[in-house]
Protein backbone atom coordinates (compact mmCIF):
# COMPACT_ATOMS: atom_id res chain seq x y z
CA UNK A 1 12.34 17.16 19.22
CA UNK A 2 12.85 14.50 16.71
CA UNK A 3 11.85 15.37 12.95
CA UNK A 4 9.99 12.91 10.69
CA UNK A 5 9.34 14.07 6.95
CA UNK A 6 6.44 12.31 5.59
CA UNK A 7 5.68 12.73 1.84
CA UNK A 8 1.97 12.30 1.21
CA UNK A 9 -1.01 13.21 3.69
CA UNK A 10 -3.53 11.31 2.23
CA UNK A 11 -5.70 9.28 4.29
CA UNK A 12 -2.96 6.54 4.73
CA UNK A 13 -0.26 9.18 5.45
CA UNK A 14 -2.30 10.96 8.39
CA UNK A 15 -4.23 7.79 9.90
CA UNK A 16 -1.38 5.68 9.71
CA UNK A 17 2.37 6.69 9.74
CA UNK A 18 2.09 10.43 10.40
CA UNK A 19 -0.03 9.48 13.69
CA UNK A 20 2.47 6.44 14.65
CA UNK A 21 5.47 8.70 14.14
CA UNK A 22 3.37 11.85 16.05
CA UNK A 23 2.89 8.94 18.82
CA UNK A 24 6.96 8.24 18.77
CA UNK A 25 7.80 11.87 19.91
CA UNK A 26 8.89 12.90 15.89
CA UNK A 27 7.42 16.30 15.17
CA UNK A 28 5.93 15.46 11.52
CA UNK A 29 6.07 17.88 8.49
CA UNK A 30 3.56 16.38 5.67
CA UNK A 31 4.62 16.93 2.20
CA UNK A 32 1.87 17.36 -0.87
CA UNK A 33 0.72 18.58 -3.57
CA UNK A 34 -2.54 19.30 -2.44
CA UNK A 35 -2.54 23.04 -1.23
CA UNK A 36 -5.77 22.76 0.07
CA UNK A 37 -4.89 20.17 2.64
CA UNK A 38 -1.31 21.51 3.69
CA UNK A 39 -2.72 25.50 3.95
CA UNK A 40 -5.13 23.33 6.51
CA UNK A 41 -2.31 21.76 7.93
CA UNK A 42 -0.39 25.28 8.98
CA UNK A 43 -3.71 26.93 10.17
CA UNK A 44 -4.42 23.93 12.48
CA UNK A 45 -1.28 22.41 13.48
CA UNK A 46 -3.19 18.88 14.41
CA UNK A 47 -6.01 16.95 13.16
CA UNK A 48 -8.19 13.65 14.47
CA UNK A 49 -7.95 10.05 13.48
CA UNK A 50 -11.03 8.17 14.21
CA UNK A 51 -10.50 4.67 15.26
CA UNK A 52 -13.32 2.96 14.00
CA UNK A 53 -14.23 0.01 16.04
CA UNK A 54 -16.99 -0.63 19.14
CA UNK A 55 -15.96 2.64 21.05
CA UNK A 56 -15.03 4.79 18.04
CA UNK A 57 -11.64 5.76 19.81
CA UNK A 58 -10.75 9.93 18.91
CA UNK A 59 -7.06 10.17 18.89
CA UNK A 60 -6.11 14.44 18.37
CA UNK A 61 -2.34 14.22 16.46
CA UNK A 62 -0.45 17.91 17.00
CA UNK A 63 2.21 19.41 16.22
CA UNK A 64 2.03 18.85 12.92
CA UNK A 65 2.58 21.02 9.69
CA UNK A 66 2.65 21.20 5.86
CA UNK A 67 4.60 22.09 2.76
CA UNK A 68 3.66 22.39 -0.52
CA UNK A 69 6.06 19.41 -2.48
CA UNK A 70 6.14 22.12 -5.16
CA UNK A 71 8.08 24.37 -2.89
CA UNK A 72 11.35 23.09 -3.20
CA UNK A 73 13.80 24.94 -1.23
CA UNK A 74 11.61 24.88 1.63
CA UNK A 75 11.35 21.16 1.00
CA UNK A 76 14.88 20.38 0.49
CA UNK A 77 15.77 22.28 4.40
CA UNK A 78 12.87 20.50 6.27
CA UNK A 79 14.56 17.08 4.27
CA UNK A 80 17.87 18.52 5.50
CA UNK A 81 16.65 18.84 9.21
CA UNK A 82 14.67 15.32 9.29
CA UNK A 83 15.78 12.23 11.39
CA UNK A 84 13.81 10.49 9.68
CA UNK A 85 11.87 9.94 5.95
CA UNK A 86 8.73 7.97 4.91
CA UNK A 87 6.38 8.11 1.90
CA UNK A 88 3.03 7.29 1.79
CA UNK A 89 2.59 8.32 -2.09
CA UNK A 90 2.08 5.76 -4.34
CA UNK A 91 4.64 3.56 -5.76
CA UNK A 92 4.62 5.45 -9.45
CA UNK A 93 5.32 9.09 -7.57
CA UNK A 94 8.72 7.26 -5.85
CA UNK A 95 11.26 8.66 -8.73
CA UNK A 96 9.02 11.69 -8.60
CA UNK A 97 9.84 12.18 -4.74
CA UNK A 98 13.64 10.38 -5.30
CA UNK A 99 14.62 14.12 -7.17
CA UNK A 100 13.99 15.91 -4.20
CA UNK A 101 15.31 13.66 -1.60
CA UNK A 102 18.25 13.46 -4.02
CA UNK A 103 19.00 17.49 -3.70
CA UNK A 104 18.63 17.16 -0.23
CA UNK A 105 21.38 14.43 0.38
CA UNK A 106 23.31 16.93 -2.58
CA UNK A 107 23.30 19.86 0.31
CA UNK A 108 23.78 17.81 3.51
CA UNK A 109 27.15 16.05 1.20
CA UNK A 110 28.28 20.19 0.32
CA UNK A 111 27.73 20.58 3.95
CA UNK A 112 29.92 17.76 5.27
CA UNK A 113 26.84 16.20 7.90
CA UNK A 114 27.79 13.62 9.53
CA UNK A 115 23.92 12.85 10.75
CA UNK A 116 22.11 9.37 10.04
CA UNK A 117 19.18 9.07 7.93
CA UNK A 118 16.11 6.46 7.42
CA UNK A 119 14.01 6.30 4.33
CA UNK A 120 10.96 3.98 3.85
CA UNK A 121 9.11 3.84 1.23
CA UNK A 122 5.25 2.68 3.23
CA UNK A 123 3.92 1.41 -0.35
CA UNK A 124 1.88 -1.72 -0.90
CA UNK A 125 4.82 -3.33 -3.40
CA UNK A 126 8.01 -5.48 -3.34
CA UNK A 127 11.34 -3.53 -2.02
CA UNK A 128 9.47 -0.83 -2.27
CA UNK A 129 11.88 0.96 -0.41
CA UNK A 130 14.10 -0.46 -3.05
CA UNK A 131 12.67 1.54 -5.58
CA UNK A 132 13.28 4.54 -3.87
CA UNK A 133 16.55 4.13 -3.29
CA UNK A 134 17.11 3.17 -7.04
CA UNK A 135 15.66 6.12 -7.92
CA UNK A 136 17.56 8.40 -5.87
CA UNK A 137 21.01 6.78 -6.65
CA UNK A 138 20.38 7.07 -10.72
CA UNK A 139 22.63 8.84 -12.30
CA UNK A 140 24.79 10.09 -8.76
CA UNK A 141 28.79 10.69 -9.22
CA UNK A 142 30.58 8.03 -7.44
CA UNK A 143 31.43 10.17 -4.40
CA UNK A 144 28.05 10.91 -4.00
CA UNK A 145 26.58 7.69 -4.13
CA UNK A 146 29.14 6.37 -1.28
CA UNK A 147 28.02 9.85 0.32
CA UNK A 148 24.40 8.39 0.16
CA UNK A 149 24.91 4.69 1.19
CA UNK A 150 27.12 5.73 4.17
CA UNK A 151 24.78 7.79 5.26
CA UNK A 152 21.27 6.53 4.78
CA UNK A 153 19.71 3.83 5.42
CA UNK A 154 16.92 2.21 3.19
CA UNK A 155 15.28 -0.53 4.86
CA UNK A 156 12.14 -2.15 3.08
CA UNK A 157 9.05 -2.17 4.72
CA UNK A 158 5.30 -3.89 4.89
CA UNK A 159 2.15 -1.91 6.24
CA UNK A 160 -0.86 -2.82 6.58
CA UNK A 161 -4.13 -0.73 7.45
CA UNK A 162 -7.54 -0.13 5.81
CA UNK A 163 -8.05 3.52 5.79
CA UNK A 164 -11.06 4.36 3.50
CA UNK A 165 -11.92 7.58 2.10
CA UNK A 166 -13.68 9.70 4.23
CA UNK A 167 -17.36 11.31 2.92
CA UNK A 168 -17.15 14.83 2.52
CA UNK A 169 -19.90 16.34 4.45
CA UNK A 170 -20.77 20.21 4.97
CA UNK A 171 -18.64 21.99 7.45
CA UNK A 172 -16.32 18.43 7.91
CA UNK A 173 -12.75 19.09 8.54
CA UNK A 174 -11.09 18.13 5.89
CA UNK A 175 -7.99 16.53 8.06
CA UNK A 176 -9.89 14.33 9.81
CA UNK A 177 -9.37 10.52 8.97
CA UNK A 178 -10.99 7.14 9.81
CA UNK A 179 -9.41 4.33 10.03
CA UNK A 180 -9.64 0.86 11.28
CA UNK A 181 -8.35 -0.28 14.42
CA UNK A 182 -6.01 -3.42 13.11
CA UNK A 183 -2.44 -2.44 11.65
CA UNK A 184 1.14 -3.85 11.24
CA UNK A 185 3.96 -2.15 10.48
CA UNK A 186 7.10 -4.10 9.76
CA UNK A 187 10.80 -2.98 8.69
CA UNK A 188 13.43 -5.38 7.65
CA UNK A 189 15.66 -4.55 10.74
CA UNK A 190 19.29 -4.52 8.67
CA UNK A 191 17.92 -2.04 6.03
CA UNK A 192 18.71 0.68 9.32
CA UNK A 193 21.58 2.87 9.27
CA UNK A 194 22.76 3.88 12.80
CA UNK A 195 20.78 3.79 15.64
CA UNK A 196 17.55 2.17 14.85
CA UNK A 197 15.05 4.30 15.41
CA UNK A 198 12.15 3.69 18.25
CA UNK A 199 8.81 3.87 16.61
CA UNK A 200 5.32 2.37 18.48
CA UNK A 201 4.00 -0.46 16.77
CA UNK A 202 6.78 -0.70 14.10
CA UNK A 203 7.99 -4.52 13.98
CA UNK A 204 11.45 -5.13 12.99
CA UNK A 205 12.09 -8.41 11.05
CA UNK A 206 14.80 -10.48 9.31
CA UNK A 207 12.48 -12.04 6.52
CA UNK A 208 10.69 -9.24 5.38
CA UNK A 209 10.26 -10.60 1.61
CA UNK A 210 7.92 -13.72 3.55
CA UNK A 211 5.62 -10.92 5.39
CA UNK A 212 5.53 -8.63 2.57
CA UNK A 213 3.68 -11.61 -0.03
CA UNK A 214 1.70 -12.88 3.68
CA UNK A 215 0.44 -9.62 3.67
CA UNK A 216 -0.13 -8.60 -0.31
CA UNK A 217 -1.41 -12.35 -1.24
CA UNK A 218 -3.57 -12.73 2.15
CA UNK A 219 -5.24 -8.77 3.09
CA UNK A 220 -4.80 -7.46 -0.37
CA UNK A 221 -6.11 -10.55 -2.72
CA UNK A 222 -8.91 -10.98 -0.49
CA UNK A 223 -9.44 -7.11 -0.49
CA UNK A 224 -9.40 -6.72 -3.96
CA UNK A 225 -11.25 -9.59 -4.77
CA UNK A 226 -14.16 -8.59 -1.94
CA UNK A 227 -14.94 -5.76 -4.21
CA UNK A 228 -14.74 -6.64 -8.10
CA UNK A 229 -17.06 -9.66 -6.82
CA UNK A 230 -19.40 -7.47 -4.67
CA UNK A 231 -19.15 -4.92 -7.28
CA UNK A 232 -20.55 -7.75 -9.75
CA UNK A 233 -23.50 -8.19 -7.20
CA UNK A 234 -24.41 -4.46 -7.32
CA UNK A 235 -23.07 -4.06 -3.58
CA UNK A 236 -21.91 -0.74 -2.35
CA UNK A 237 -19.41 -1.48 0.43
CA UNK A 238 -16.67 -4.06 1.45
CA UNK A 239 -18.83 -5.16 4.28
CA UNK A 240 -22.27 -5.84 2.59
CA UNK A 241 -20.19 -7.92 0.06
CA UNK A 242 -17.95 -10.44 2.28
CA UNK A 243 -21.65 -10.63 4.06
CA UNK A 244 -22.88 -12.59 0.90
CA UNK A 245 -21.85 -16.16 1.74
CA UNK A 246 -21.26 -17.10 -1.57
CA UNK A 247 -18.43 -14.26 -1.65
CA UNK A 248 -17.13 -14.71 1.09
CA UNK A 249 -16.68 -18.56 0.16
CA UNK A 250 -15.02 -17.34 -2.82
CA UNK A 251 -12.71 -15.05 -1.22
CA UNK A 252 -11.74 -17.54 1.85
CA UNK A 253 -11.05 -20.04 -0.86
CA UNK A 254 -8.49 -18.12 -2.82
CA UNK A 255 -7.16 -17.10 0.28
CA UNK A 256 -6.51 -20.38 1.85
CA UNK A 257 -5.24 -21.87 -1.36
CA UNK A 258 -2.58 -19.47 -1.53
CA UNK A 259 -2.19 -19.79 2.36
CA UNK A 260 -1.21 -23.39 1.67
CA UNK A 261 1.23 -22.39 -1.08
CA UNK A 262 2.71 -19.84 1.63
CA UNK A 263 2.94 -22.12 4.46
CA UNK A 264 5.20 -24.56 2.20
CA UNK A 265 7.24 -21.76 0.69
CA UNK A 266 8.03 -19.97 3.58
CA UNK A 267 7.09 -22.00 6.65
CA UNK A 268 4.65 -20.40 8.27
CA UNK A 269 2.53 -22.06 10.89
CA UNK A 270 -0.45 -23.47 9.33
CA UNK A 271 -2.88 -22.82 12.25
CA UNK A 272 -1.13 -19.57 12.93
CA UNK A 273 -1.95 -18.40 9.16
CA UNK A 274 -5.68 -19.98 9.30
CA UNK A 275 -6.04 -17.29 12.50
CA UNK A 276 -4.84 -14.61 10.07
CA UNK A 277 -6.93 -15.46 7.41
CA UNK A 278 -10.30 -15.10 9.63
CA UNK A 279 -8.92 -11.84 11.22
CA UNK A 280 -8.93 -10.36 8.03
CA UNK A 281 -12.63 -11.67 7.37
CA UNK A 282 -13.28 -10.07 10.23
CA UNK A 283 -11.52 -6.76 9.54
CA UNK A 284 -13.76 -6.67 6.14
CA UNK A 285 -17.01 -7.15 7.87
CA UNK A 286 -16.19 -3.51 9.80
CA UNK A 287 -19.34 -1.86 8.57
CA UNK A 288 -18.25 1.55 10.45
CA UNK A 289 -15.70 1.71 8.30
CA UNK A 290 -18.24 2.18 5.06
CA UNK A 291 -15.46 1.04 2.32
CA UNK A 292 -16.54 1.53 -0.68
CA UNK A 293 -16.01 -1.40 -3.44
CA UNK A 294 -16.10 0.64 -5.97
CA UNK A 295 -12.77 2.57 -4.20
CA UNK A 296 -10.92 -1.33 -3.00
CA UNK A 297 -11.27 -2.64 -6.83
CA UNK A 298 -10.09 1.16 -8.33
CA UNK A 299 -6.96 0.21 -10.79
CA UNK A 300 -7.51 -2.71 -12.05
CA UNK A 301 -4.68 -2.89 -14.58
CA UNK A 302 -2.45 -2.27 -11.88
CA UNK A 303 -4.11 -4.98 -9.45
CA UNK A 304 -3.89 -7.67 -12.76
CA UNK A 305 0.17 -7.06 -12.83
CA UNK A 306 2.37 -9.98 -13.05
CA UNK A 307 3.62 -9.17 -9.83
CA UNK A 308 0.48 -7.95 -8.22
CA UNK A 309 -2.24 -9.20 -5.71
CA UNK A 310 -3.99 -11.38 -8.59
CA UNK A 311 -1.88 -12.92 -10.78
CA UNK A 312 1.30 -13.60 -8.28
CA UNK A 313 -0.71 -15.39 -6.15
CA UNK A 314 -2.25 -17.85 -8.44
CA UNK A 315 1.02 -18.40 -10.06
CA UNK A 316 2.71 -19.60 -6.57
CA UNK A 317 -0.14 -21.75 -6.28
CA UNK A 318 0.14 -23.43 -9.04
CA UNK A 319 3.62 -23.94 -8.40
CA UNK A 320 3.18 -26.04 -5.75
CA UNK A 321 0.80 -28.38 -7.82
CA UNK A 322 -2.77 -27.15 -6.99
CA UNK A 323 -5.31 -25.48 -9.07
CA UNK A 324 -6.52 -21.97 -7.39
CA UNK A 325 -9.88 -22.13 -8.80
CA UNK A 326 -11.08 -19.62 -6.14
CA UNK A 327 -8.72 -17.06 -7.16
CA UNK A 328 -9.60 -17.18 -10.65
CA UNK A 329 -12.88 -16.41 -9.94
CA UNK A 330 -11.66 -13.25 -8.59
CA UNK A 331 -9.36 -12.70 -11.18
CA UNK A 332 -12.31 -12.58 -13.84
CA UNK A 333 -14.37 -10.39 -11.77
CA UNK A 334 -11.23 -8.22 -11.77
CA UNK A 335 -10.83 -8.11 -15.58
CA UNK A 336 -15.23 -7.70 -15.81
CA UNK A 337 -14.82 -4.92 -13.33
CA UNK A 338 -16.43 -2.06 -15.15
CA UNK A 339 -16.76 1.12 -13.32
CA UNK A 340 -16.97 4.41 -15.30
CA UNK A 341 -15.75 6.23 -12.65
CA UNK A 342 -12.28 4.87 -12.75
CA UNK A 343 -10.33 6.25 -15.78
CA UNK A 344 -8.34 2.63 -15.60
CA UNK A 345 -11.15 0.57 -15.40
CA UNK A 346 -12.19 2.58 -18.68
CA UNK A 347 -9.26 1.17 -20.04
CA UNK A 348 -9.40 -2.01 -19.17
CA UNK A 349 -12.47 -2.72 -20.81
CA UNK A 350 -11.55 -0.69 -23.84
CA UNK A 351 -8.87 -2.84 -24.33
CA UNK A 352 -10.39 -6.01 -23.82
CA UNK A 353 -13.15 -4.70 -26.54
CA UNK A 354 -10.86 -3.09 -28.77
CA UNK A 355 -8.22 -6.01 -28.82
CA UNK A 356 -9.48 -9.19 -27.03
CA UNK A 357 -9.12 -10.76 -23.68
CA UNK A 358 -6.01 -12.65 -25.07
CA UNK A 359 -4.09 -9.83 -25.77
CA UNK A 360 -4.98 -8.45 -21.78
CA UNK A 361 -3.66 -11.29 -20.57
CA UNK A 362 -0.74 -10.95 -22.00
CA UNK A 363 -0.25 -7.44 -22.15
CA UNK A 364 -1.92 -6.55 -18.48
CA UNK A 365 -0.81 -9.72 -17.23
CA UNK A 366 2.16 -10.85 -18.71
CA UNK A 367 0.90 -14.59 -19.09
CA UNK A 368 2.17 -16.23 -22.49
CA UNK A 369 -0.38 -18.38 -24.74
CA UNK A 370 -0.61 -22.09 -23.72
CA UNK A 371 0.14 -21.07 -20.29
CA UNK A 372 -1.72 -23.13 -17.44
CA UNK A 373 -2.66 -20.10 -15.75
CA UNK A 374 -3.22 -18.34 -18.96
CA UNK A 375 -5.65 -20.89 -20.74
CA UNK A 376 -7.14 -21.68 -17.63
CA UNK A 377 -8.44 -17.39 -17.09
CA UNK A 378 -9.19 -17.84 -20.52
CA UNK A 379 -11.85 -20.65 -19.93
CA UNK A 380 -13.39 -19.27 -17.11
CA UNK A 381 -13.39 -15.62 -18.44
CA UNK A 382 -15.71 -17.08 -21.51
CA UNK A 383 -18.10 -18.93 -19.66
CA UNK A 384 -19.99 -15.34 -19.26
């Protein structure tokens, strides 16, 4: 049986990828740090996703199993024995993850193997497989590192899914995972090394760079922005708050002006993007799934990056020559978003206390004084 290595069984990791690849035939070892959840993992060997839609669809993935990421050698021979490797993690725990893959491909290069490897790196960022790769390669003798690149393939990827945290309940198994129906998986098809392999609902494409800012500019601004402006409003879940029609005006509006900066930049079909845009209003009004705003808007440094779902998008907007009004709405909520239950959020507002809003914008960011976007934040930020 094909082996998959998946670092990371979160919620994303076992609802998602680990029950796509379990669907492909791979027999899928889960790698964490949480010992709770992989000594569950060994005692069980499977655990249930919960589709949650109209008829609540129970899918049972087996033949599973766990191992401890701290337990490195038997880490680095389940890495040795995989066909395949995907991560699920984070993108700030990639170089943490690149030192073990790394002494993997060491043993497999002492070893002489011949076999063909995939990594993908299933993170919500730019070549985030990329980073992976980087990470692993760092510092590598030369003979290694043509080793590596002759032997594994790195393709960049784009996935898409709204898993929430599940409630922990008395006597609930802690495997179990809900998640909604929608996903897309896509993999830029000539990041593959040797035989591409056959995974269900995996999309291969050419462009991945113009679905990975579709997806991260259309799903994740409008996500993010559905909860620091419900949050504002005192709502609990995604759901209730893209129900307030004053919301969701907000968050259609920054979606469809950067929709029309997308459509110019990389040609998508106009109609065919309007369609997406709805289906992910849709996908947010899923009240089964009970997302929490408080766990969509979580991060909010992170979210207000240069490169992020905030900022980015308004920036290609403007580009083209419009104003995205709508998104800075959402981008103030983001920087107002005060939740004392998110150790960044904390930050955040200590910061813009302790050393004024100007100083977050450039520092969070990384807009520069007198810039449109910059003064522009500025003005709306201060109206109150």
């Amino acid at each position: 049986m094909k082996k998959a290595i998946h670092f990371g069984a979160g919620n994303i990791g076992r609802g998602f990828i680990g029950l796509l690849l379990s669907q492909s035939g791979y027999e899928v070892a889960f790698a964490d740090i949480n010992s709770e959840i992989i000594t569950r993992m060994n005692e069980k060997k499977s655990y249930t996703v919960l589709i949650a839609g109209k008829d609540n669809e129970e899918i049972r993935v087996a033949g599973i199993s766990g191992i401890l990421s701290s337990s490195e050698e038997e880490l680095i021979a389940a890495l040795i024995q995989a066909d395949i490797i995907t991560t699920a993690v984070g993108v700030n725990i990639l170089p943490v993850i690149a030192m073990s893959i790394k002494k993997a491909i060491e043993k497999m290069y002492q070893m002489k193997s011949e076999k063909k490897v995939n990594i993908m790196a299933c993170e919500n960022a730019v070549n985030n497989t990329g980073i992976l790769k980087e990470a692993i390669l760092k510092d590598m003798p030369e003979a290694l590192r043509e080793y590596t690149v002759k032997h594994f393939g790195f393709p960049n990827t784009t996935v898409d899914r709204i898993v929430p945290e599940t409630i922990k309940k008395e006597g609930r198994d802690i495997l179990a995972v809900v998640v909604e129906p929608f996903y897309e998986w896509n993999a830029e098809r000539n990041g593959f090394i040797g035989e591409i392999p056959d995974i269900k609902g995996m999309n291969l494409v050419d462009d991945l760079p113009a679905y990975i800012e579709r997806k991260l500019f259309t799903l994740n601004t409008g996500h993010a922005m559905t909860a620091y402006l419900g949050y504002r409003k005192g709502y609990t879940y995604v759901h209730e708050a893209v129900g307030d029609d004053e919301i969701r005006q907000v968050v259609k509006g920054a979606m469809t002006e950067v929709g029309n900066a997308l459509v110019r930049k990389h040609g998508f079909d106009s109609a065919e993007h309007t369609k997406y845009i709805e289906k992910i209003l849709k996908r947010f009004d899923n009240e089964v799934l009970m997302d929490p705003v408080a766990r969509v808007g979580r991060d909010p440094i992170r979210k207000l990056g240069p490169a992020d779902r905030l900022i980015a998008p308004a920036l290609l907007v403007l580009e083209y020559g419009e104003i995205p009004v709508n998104l800075i709405l959402g981008i103030t909520a983001a920087l107002k978003f005060e939740n004392k239950m998110d150790e960044k959020s904390v930050r955040l507002s200590e910061m813009i206390s302790e050393e004024g809003i100007s100083q977050v914008l450039k520092k969070v960011c990384g807009l520069n004084e007198g810039e449109k976007l910059y003064t522009l934040i500025l003005g709306e930020f201060n109206k109150g």
